[in-house]
C-alpha atoms as a PDB file:
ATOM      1  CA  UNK A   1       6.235  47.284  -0.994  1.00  0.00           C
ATOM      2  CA  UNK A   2       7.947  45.766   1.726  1.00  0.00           C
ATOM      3  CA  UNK A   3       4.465  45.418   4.013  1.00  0.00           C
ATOM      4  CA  UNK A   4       3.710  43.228   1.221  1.00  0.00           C
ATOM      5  CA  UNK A   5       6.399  41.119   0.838  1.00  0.00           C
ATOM      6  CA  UNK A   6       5.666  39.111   3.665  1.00  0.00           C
ATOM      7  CA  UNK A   7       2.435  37.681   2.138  1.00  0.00           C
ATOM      8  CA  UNK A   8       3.588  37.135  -1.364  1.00  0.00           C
ATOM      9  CA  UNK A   9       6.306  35.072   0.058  1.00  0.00           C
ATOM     10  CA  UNK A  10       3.371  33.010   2.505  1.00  0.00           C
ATOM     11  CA  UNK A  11       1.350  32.577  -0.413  1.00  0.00           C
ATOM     12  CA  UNK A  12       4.133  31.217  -2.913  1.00  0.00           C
ATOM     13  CA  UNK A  13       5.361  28.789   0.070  1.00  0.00           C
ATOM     14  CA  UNK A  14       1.368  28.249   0.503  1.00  0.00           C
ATOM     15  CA  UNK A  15       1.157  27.530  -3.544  1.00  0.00           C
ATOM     16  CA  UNK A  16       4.106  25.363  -3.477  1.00  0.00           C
ATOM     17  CA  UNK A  17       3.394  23.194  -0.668  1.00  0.00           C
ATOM     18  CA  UNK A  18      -0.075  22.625  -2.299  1.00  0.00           C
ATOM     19  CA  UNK A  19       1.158  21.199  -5.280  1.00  0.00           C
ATOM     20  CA  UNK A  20       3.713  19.193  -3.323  1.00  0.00           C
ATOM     21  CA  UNK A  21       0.889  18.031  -1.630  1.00  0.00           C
ATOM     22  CA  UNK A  22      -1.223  16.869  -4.243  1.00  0.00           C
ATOM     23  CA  UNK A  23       1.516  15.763  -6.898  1.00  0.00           C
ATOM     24  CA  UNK A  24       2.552  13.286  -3.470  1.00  0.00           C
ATOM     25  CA  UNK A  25      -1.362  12.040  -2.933  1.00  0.00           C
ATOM     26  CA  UNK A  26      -1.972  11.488  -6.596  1.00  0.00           C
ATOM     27  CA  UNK A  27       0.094   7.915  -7.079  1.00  0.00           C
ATOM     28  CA  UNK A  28      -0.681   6.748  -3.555  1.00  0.00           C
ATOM     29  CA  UNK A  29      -2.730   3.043  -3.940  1.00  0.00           C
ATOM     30  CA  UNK A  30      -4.675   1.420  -1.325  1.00  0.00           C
ATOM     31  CA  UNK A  31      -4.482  -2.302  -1.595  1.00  0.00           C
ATOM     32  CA  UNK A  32      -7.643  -3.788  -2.613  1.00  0.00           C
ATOM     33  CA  UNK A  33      -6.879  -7.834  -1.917  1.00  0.00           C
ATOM     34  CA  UNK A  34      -5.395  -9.528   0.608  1.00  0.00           C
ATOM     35  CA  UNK A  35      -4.258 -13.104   1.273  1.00  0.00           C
ATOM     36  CA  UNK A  36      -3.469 -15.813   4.002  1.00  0.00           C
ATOM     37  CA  UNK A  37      -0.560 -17.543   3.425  1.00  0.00           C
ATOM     38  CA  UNK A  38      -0.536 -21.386   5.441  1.00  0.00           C
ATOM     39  CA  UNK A  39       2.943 -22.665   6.717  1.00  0.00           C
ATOM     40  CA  UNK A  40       3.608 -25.983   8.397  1.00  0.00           C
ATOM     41  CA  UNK A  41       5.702 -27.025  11.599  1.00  0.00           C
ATOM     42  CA  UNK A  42       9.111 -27.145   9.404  1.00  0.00           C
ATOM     43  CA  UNK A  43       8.278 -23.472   7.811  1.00  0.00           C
ATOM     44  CA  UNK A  44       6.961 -24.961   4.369  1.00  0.00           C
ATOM     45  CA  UNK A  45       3.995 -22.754   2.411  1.00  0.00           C
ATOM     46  CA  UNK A  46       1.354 -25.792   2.729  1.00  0.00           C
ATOM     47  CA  UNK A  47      -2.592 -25.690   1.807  1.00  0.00           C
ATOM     48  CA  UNK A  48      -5.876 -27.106   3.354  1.00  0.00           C
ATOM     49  CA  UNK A  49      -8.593 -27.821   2.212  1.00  0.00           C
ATOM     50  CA  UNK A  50     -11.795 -26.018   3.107  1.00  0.00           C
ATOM     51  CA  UNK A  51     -10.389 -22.564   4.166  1.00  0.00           C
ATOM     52  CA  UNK A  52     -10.834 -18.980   3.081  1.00  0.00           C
ATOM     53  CA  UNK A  53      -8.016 -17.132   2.061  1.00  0.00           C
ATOM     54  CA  UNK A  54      -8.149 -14.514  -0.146  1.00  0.00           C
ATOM     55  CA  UNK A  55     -10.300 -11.278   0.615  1.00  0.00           C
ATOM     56  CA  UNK A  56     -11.050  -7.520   0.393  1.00  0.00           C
ATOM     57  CA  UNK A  57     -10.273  -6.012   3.643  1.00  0.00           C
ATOM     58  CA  UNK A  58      -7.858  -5.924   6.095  1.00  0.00           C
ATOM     59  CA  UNK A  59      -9.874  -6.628   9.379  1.00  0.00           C
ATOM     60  CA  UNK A  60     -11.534  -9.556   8.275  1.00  0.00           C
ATOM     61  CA  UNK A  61      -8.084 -10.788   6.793  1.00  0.00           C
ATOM     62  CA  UNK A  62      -7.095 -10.604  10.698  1.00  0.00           C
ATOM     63  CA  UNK A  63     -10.054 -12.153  11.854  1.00  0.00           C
ATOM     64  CA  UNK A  64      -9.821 -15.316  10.018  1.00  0.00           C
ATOM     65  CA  UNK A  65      -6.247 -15.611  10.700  1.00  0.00           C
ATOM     66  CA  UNK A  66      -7.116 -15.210  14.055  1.00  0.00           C
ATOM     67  CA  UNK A  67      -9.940 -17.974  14.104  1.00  0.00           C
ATOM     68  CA  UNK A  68      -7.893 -20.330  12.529  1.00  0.00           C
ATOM     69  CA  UNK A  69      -4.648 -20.223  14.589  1.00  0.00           C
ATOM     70  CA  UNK A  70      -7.242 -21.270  17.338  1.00  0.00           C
ATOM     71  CA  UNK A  71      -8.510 -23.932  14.890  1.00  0.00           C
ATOM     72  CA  UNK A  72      -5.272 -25.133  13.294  1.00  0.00           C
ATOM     73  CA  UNK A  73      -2.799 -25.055  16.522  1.00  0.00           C
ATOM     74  CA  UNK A  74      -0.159 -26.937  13.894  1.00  0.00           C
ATOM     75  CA  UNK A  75      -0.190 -24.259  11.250  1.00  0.00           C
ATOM     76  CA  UNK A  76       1.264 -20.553  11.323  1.00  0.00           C
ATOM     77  CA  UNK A  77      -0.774 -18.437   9.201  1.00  0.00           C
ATOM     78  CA  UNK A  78       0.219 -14.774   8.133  1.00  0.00           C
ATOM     79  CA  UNK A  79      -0.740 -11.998   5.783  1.00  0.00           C
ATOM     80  CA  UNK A  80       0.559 -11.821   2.082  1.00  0.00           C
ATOM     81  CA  UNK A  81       0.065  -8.476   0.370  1.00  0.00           C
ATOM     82  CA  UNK A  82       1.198  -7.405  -3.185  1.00  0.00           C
ATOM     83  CA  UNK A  83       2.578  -4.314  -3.721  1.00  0.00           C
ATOM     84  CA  UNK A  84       1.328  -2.929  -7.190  1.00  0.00           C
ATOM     85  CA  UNK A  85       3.572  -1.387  -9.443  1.00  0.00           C
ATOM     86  CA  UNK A  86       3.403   2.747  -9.977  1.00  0.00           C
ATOM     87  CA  UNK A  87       4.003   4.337 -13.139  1.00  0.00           C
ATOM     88  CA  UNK A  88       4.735   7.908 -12.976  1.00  0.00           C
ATOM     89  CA  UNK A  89       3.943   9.451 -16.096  1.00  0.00           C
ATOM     90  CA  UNK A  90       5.464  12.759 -14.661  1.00  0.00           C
ATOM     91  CA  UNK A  91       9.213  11.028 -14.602  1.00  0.00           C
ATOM     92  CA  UNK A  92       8.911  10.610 -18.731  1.00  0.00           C
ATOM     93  CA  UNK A  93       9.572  14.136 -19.442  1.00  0.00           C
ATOM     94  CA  UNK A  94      13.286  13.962 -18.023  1.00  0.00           C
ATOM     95  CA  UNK A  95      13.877  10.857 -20.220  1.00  0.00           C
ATOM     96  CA  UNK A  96      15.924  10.905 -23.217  1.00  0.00           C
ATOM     97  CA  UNK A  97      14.263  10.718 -26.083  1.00  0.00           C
ATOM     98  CA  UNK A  98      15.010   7.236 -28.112  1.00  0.00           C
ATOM     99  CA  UNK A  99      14.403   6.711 -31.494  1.00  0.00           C
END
């Protein structure tokens, strides 16, 4: 019994870290738009006309801002992301029922 202790107690730690693992992976979102965000000298959000600035990955997001500090030298230009929101169905069985 006790020779097989040892791997009843790897594979429940083994089991357990498995679903830790893919309870954690399940709600994680990879953002799927990005956006360039134009301020002025004085720090004001500002537009112009005849740029690009909302698209689906992250390196070309970089490489326009890129190009266009070199274009614009009187703008700043940085990255705006939005952070969905995540619903975790799992969280709903620990709350109190209302009625």
């Amino acid at each position: 019994m006790l020779k097989n202790l040892d791997k009843f107690v790897t594979g429940f730690f083994v089991v357990v870290f498995g679903i830790l693992w893919y309870c954690s992976s399940k709600y994680q979102i990879k953002q799927s738009h990005y956006t360039i965000v134009v301020h002025d000298i004085f720090g004001k959000e500002s537009k112009i006309n005849g740029i690009r600035t909302s698209f689906r990955t992250l390196e070309v997001t970089q490489s326009y801002i890129s190009e266009y500090q070199k274009r614009f030298e009187g703008y700043s230009f940085s990255l705006a992301q939005e952070i969905p929101i995540i619903k975790n169905p799992a969280f709903k069985i620990f709350k109190k029922i209302q009625r």
